[in-house]
PDB file of N, CA and C in Angstrom:
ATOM      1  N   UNK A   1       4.255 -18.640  12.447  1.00  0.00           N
ATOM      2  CA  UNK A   1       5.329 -19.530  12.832  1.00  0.00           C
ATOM      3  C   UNK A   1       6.640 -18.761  12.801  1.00  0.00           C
ATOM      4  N   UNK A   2       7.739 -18.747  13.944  1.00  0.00           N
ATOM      5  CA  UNK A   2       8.804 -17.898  13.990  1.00  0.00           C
ATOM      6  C   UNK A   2       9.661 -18.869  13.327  1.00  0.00           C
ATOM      7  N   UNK A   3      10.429 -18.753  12.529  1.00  0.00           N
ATOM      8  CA  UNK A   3      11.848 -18.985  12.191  1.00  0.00           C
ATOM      9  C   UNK A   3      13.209 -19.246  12.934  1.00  0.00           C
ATOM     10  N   UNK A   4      13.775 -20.418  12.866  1.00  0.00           N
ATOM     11  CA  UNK A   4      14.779 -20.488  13.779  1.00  0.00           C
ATOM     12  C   UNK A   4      15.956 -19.723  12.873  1.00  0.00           C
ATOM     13  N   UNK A   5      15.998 -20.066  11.454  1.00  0.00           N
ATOM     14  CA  UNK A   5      16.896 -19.585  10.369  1.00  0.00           C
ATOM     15  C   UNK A   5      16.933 -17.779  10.332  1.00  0.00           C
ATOM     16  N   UNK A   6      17.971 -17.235  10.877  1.00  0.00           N
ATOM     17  CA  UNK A   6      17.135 -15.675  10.111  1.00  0.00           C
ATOM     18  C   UNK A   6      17.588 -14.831   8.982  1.00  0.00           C
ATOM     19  N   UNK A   7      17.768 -16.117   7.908  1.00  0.00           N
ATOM     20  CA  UNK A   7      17.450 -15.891   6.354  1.00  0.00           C
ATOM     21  C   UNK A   7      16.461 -15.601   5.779  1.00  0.00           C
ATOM     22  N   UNK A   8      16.281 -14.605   5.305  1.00  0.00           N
ATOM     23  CA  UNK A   8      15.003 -14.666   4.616  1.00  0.00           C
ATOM     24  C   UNK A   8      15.679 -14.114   2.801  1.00  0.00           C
ATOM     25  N   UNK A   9      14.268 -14.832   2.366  1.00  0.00           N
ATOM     26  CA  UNK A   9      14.921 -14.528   0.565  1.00  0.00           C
ATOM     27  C   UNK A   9      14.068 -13.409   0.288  1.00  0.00           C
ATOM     28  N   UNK A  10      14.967 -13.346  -1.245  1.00  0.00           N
ATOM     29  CA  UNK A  10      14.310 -11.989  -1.163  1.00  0.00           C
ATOM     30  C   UNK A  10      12.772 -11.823  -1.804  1.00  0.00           C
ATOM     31  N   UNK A  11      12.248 -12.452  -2.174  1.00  0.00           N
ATOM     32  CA  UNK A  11      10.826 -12.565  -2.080  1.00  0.00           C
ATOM     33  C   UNK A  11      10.134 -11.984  -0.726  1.00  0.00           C
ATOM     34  N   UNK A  12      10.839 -12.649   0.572  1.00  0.00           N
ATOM     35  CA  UNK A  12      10.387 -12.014   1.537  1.00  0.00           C
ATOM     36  C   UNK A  12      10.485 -10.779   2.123  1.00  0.00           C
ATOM     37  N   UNK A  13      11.956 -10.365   1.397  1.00  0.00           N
ATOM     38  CA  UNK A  13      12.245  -9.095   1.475  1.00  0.00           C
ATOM     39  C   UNK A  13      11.315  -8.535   0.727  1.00  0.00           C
ATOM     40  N   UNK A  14      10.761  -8.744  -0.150  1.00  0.00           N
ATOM     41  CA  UNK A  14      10.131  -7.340  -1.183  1.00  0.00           C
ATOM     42  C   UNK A  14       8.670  -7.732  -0.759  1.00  0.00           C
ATOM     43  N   UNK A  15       8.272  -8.742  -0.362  1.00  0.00           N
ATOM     44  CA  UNK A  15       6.950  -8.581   0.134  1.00  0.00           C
ATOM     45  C   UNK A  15       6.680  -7.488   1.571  1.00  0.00           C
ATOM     46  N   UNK A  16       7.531  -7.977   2.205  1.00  0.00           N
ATOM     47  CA  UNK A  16       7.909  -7.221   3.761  1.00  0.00           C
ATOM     48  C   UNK A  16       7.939  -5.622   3.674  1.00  0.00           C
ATOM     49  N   UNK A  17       9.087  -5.256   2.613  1.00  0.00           N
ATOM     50  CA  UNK A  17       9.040  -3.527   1.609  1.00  0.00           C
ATOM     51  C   UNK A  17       7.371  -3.336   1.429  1.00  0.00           C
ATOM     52  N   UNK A  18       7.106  -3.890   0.181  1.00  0.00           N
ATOM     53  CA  UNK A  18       5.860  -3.436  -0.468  1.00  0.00           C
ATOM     54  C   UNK A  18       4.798  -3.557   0.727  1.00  0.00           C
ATOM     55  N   UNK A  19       4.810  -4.415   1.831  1.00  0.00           N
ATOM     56  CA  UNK A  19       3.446  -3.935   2.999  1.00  0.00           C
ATOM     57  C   UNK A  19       3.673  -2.898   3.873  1.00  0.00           C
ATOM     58  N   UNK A  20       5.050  -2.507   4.041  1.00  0.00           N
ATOM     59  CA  UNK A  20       5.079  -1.468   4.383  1.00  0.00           C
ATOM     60  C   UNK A  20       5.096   0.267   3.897  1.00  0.00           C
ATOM     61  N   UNK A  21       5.301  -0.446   2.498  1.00  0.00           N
ATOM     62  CA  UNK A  21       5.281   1.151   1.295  1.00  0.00           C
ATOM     63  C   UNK A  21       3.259   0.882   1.460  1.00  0.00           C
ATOM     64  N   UNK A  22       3.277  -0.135   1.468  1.00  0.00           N
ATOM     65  CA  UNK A  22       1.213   0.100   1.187  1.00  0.00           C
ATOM     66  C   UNK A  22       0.962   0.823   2.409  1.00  0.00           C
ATOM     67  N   UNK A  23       1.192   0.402   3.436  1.00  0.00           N
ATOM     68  CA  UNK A  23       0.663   1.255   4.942  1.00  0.00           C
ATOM     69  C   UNK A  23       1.188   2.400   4.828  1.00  0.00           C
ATOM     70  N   UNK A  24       2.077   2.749   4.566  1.00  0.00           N
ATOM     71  CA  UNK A  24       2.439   4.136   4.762  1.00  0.00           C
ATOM     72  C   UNK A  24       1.816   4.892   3.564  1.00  0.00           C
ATOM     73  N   UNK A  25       1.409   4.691   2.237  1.00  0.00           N
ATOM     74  CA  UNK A  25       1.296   5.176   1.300  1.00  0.00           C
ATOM     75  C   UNK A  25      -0.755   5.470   1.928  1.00  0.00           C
ATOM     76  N   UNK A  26      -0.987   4.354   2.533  1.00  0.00           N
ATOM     77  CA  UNK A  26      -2.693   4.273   2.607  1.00  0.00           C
ATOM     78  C   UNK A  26      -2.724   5.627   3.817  1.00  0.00           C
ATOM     79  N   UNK A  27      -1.833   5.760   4.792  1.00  0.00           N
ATOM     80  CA  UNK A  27      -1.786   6.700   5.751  1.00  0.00           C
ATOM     81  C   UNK A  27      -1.463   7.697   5.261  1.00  0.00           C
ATOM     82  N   UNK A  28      -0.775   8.142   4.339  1.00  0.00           N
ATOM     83  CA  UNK A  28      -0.200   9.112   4.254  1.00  0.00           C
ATOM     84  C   UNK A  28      -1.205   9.635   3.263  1.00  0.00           C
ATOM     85  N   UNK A  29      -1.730   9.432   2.414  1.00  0.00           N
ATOM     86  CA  UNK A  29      -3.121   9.841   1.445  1.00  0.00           C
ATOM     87  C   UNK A  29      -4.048  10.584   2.080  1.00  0.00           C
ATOM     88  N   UNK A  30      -4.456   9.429   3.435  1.00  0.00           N
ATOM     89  CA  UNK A  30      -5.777   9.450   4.495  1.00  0.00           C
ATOM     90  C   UNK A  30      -5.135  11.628   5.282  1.00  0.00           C
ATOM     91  N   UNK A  31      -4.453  11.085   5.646  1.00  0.00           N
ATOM     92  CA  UNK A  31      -3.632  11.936   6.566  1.00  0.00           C
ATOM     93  C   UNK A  31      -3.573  13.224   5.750  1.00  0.00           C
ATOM     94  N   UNK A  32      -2.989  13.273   4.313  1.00  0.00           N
ATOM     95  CA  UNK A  32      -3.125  14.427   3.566  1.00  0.00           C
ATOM     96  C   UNK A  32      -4.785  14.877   2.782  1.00  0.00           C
ATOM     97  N   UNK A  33      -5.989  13.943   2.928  1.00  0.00           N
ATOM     98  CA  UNK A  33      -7.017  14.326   2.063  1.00  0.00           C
ATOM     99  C   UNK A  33      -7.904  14.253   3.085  1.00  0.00           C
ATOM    100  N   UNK A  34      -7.466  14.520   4.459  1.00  0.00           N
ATOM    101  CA  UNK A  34      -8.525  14.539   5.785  1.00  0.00           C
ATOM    102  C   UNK A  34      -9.849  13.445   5.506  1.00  0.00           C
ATOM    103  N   UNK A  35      -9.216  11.767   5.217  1.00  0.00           N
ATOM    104  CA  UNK A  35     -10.221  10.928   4.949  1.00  0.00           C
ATOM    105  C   UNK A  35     -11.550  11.287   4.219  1.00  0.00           C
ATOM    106  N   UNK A  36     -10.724  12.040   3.499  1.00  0.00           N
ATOM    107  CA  UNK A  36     -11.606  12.162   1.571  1.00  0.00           C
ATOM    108  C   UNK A  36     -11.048  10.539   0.917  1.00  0.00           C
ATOM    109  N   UNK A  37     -11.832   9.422   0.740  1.00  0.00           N
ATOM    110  CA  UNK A  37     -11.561   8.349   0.395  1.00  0.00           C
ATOM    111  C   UNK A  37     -11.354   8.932  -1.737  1.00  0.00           C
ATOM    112  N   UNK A  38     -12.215   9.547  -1.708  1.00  0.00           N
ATOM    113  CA  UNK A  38     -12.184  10.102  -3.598  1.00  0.00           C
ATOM    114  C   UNK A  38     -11.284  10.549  -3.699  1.00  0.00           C
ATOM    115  N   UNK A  39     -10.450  11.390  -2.843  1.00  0.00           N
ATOM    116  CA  UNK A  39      -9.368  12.211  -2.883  1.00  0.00           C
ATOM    117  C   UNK A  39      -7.795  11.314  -2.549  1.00  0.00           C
ATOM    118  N   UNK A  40      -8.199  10.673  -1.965  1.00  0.00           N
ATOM    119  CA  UNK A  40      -7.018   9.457  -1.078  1.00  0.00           C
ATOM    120  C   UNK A  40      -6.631   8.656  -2.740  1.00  0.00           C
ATOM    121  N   UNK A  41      -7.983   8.388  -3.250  1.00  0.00           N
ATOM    122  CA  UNK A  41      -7.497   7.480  -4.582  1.00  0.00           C
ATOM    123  C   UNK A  41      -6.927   8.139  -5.682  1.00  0.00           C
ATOM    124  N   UNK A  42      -7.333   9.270  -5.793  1.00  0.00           N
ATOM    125  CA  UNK A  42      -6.969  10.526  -6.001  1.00  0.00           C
ATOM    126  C   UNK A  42      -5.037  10.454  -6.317  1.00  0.00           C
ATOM    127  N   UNK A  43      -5.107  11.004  -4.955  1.00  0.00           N
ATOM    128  CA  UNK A  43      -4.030  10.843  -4.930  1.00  0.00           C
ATOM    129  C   UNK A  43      -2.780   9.731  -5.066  1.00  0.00           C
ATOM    130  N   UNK A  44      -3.212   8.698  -5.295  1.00  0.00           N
ATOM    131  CA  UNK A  44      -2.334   7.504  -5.430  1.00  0.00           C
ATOM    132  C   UNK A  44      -2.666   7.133  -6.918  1.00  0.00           C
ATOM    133  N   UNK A  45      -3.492   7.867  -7.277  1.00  0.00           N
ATOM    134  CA  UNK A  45      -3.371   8.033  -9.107  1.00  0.00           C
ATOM    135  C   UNK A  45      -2.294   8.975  -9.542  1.00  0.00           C
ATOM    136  N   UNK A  46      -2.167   9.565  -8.838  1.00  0.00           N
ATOM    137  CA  UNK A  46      -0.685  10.426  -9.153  1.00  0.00           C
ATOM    138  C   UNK A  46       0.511   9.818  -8.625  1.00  0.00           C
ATOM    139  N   UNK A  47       0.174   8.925  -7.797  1.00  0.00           N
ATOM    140  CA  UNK A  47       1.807   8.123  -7.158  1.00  0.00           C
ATOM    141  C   UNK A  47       1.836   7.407  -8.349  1.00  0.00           C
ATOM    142  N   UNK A  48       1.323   6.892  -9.280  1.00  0.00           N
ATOM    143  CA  UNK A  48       1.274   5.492  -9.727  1.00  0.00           C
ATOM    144  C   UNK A  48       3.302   5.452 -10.589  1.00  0.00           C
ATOM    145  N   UNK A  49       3.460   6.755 -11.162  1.00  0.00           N
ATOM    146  CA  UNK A  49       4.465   6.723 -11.783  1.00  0.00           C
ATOM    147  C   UNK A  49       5.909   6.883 -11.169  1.00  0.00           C
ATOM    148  N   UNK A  50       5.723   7.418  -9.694  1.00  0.00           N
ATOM    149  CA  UNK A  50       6.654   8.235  -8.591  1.00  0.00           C
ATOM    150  C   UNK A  50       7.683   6.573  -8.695  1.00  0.00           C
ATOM    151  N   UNK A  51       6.985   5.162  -8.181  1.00  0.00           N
ATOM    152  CA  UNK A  51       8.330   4.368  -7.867  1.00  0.00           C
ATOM    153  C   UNK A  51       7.868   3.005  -8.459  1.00  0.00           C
ATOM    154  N   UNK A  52       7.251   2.417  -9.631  1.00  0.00           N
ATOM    155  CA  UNK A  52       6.921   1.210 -10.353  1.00  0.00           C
ATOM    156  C   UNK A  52       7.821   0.375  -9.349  1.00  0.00           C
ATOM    157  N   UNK A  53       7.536  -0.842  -9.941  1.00  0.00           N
ATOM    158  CA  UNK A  53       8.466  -2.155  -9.342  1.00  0.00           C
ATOM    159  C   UNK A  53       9.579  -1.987 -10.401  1.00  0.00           C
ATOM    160  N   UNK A  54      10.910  -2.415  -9.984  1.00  0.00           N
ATOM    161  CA  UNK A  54      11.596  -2.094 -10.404  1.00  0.00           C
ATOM    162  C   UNK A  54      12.040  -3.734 -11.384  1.00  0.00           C
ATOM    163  N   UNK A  55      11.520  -4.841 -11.004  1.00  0.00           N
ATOM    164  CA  UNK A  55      11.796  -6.135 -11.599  1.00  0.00           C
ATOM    165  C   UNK A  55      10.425  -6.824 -11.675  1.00  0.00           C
ATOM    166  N   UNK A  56      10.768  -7.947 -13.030  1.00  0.00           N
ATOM    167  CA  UNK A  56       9.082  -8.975 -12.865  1.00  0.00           C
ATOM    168  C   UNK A  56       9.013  -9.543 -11.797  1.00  0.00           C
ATOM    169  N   UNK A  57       7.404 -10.159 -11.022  1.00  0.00           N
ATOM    170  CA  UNK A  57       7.195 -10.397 -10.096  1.00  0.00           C
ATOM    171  C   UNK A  57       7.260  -9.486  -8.811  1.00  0.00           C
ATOM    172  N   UNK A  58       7.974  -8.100  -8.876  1.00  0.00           N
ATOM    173  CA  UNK A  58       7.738  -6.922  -7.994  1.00  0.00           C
ATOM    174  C   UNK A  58       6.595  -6.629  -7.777  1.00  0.00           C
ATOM    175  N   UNK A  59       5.921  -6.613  -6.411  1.00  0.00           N
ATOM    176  CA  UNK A  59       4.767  -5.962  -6.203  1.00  0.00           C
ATOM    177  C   UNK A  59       4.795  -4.509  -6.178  1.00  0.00           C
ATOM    178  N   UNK A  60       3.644  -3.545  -6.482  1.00  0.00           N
ATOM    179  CA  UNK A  60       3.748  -2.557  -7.153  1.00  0.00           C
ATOM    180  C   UNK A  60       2.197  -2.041  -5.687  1.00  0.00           C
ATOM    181  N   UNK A  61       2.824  -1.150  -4.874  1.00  0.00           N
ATOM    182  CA  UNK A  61       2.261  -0.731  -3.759  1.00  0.00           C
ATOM    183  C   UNK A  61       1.420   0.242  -4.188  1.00  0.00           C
ATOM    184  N   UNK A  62       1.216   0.615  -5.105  1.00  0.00           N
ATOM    185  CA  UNK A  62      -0.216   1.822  -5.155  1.00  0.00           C
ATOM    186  C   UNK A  62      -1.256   1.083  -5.698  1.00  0.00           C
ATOM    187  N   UNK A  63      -1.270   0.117  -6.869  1.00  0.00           N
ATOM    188  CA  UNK A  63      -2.511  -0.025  -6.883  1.00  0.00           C
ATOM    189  C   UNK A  63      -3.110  -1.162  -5.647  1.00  0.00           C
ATOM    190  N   UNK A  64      -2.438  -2.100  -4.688  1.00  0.00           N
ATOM    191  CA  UNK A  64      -2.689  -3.064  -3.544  1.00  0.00           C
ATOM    192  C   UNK A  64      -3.568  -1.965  -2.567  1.00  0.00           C
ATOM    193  N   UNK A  65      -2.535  -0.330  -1.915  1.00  0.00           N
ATOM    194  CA  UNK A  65      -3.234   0.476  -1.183  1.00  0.00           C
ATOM    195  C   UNK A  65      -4.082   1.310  -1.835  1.00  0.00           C
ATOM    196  N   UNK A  66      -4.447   1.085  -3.134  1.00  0.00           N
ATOM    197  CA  UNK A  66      -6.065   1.840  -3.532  1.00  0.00           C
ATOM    198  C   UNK A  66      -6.885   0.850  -3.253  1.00  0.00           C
ATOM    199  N   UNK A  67      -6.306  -0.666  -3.667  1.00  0.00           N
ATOM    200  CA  UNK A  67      -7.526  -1.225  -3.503  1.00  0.00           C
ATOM    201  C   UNK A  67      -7.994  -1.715  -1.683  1.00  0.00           C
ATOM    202  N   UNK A  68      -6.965  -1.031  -1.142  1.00  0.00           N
ATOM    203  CA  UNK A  68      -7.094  -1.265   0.675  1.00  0.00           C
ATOM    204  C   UNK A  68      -7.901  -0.417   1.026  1.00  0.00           C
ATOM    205  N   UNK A  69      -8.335   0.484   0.682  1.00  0.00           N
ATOM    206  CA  UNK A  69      -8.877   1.941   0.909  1.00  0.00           C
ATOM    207  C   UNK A  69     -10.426   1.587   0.465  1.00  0.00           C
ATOM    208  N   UNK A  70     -10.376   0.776  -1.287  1.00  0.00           N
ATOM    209  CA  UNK A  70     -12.162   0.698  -1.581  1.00  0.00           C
ATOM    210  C   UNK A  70     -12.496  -0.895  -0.645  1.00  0.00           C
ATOM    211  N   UNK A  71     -11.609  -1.410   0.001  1.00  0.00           N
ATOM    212  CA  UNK A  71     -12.234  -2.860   0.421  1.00  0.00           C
ATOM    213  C   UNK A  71     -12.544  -2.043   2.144  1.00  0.00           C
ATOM    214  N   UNK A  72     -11.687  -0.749   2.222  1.00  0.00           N
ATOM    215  CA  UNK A  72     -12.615  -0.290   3.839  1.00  0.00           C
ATOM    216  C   UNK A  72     -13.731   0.640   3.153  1.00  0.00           C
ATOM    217  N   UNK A  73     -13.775   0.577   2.299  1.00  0.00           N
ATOM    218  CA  UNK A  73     -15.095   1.604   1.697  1.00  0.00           C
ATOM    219  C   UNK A  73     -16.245   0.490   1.739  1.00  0.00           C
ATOM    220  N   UNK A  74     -15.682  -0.621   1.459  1.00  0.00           N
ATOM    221  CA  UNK A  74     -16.858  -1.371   1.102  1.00  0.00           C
ATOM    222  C   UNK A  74     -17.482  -2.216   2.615  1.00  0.00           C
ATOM    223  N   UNK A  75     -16.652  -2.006   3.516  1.00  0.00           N
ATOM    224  CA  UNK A  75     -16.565  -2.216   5.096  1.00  0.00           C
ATOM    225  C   UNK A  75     -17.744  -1.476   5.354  1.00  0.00           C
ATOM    226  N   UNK A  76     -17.997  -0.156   5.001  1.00  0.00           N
ATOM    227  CA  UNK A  76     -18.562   0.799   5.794  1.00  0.00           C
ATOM    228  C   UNK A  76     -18.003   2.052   6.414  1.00  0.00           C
ATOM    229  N   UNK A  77     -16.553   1.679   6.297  1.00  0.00           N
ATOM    230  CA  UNK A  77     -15.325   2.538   7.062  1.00  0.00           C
ATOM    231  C   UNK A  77     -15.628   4.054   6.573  1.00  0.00           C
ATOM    232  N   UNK A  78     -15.845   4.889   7.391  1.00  0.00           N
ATOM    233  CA  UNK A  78     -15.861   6.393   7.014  1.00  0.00           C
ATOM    234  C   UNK A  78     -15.445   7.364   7.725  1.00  0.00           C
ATOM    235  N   UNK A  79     -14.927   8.571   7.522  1.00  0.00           N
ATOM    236  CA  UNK A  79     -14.244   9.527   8.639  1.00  0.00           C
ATOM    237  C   UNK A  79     -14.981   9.897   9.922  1.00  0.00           C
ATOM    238  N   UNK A  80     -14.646  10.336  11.063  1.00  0.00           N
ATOM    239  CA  UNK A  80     -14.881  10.428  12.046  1.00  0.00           C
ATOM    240  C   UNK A  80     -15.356  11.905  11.933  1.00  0.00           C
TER     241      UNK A  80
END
């Protein structure tokens, strides 16, 4: 549904941030561990400390894009 208002709060703001820190964080893993999925999680075990949420109720984008990565593992999803 589009919005006639184009307020948005900031809930929507930080949800809107954090899906886009997850996509880029899930690409950018894939992209650096040549779709090594062990290595992709890997590596976002080492992001975990790089940028926390900074307030309560902050979503916290590394562990959402690890778990995006084992729910295409569990798809079947595998490198080309």
């Amino acid at each position: 549904m589009m919005r006639s208002d184009p307020s948005y709060s900031p809930d929507d703001l930080d949800r809107a941030a954090t899906g886009r820190e997850i996509g880029t964080l899930v690409a950018s893993v894939l992209i650096r561990t040549h779709g090594d999925a062990d290595a992709a999680l890997a590596l976002l075990d080492d992001f975990k400390t790089i940028a926390p949420p900074q307030e309560d109720g902050e979503l916290d984008a590394v562990p959402i894009a690890a778990q995006a990565i084992r729910e295409a593992l569990g798809l079947g999803v595998t490198p080309l």
